[in-house]
Protein backbone atom coordinates (compact mmCIF):
# COMPACT_ATOMS: atom_id res chain seq x y z
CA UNK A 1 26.86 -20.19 -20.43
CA UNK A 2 24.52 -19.75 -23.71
CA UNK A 3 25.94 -17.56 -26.06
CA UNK A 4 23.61 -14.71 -26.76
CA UNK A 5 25.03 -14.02 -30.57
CA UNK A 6 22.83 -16.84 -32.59
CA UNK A 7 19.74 -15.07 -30.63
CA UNK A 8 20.81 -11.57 -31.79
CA UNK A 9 21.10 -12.46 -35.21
CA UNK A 10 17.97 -13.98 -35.21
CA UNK A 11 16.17 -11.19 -33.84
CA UNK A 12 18.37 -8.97 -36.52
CA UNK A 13 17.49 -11.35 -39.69
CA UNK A 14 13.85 -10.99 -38.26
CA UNK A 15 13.52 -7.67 -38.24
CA UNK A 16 15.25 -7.30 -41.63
CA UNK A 17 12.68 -9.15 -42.81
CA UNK A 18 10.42 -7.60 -41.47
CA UNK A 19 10.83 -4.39 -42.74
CA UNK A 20 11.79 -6.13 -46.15
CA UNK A 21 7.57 -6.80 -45.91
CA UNK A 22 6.76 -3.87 -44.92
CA UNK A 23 7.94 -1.91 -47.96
CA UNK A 24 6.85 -5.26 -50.14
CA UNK A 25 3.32 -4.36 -48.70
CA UNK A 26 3.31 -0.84 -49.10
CA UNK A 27 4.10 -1.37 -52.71
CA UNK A 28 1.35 -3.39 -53.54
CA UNK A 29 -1.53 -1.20 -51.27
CA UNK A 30 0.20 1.44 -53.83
CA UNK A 31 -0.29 -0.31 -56.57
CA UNK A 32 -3.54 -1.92 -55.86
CA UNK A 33 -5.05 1.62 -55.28
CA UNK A 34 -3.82 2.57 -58.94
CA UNK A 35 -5.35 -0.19 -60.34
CA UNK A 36 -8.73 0.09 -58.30
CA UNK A 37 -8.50 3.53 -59.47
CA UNK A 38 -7.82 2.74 -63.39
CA UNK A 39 -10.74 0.36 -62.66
CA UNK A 40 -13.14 2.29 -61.93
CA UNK A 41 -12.29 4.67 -64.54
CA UNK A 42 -12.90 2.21 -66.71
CA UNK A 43 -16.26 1.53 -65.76
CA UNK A 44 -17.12 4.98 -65.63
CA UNK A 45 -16.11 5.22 -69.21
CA UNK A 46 -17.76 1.98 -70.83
CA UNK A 47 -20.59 2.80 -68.74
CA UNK A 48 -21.16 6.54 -70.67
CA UNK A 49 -20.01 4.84 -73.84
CA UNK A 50 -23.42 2.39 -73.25
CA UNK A 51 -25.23 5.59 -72.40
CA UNK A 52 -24.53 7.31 -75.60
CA UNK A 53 -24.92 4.28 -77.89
CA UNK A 54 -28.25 3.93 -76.62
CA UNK A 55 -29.12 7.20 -77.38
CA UNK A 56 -27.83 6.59 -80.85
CA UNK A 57 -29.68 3.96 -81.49
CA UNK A 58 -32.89 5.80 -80.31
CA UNK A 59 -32.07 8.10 -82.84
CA UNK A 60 -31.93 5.40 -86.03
CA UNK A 61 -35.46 5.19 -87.70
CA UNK A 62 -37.07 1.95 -87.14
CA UNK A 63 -35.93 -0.16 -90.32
CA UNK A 64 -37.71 -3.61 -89.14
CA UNK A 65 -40.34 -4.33 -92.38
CA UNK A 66 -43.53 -3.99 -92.28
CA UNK A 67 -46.18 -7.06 -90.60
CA UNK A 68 -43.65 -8.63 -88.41
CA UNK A 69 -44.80 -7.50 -85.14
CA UNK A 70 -41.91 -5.31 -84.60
CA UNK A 71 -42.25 -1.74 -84.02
């Protein structure tokens, strides 16, 4: 007769691993959605940084000498 214990071992190392991954995965879909978040945080801020250098450079007078074509 085939003895069953290799087979339940198996199936025991399996499922260790198994939940091993699991908790690896929920780890990183934790951290990935921190970083996604810190991302586009990020953006948000260099994007109203751009917004309000443009508006201060609106505000410098127009230094460019006179004749060249710039205005």
């Amino acid at each position: 007769m085939n003895d069953p214990a290799p087979v339940v071992e198996r199936v025991e190392r399996l499922l260790l691993r198994y939940e091993e991954l699991k908790r690896t995965n929920d780890l990183l879909s934790r951290q990935l959605a921190a970083v996604t978040a810190e991302r586009d945080s990020l953006k948000l801020r260099l994007n109203t940084a751009r917004a309000r250098i443009d508006a201060l450079l609106e505000r410098l007078p127009d230094t460019s000498p006179p004749g060249t074509g710039e205005s």
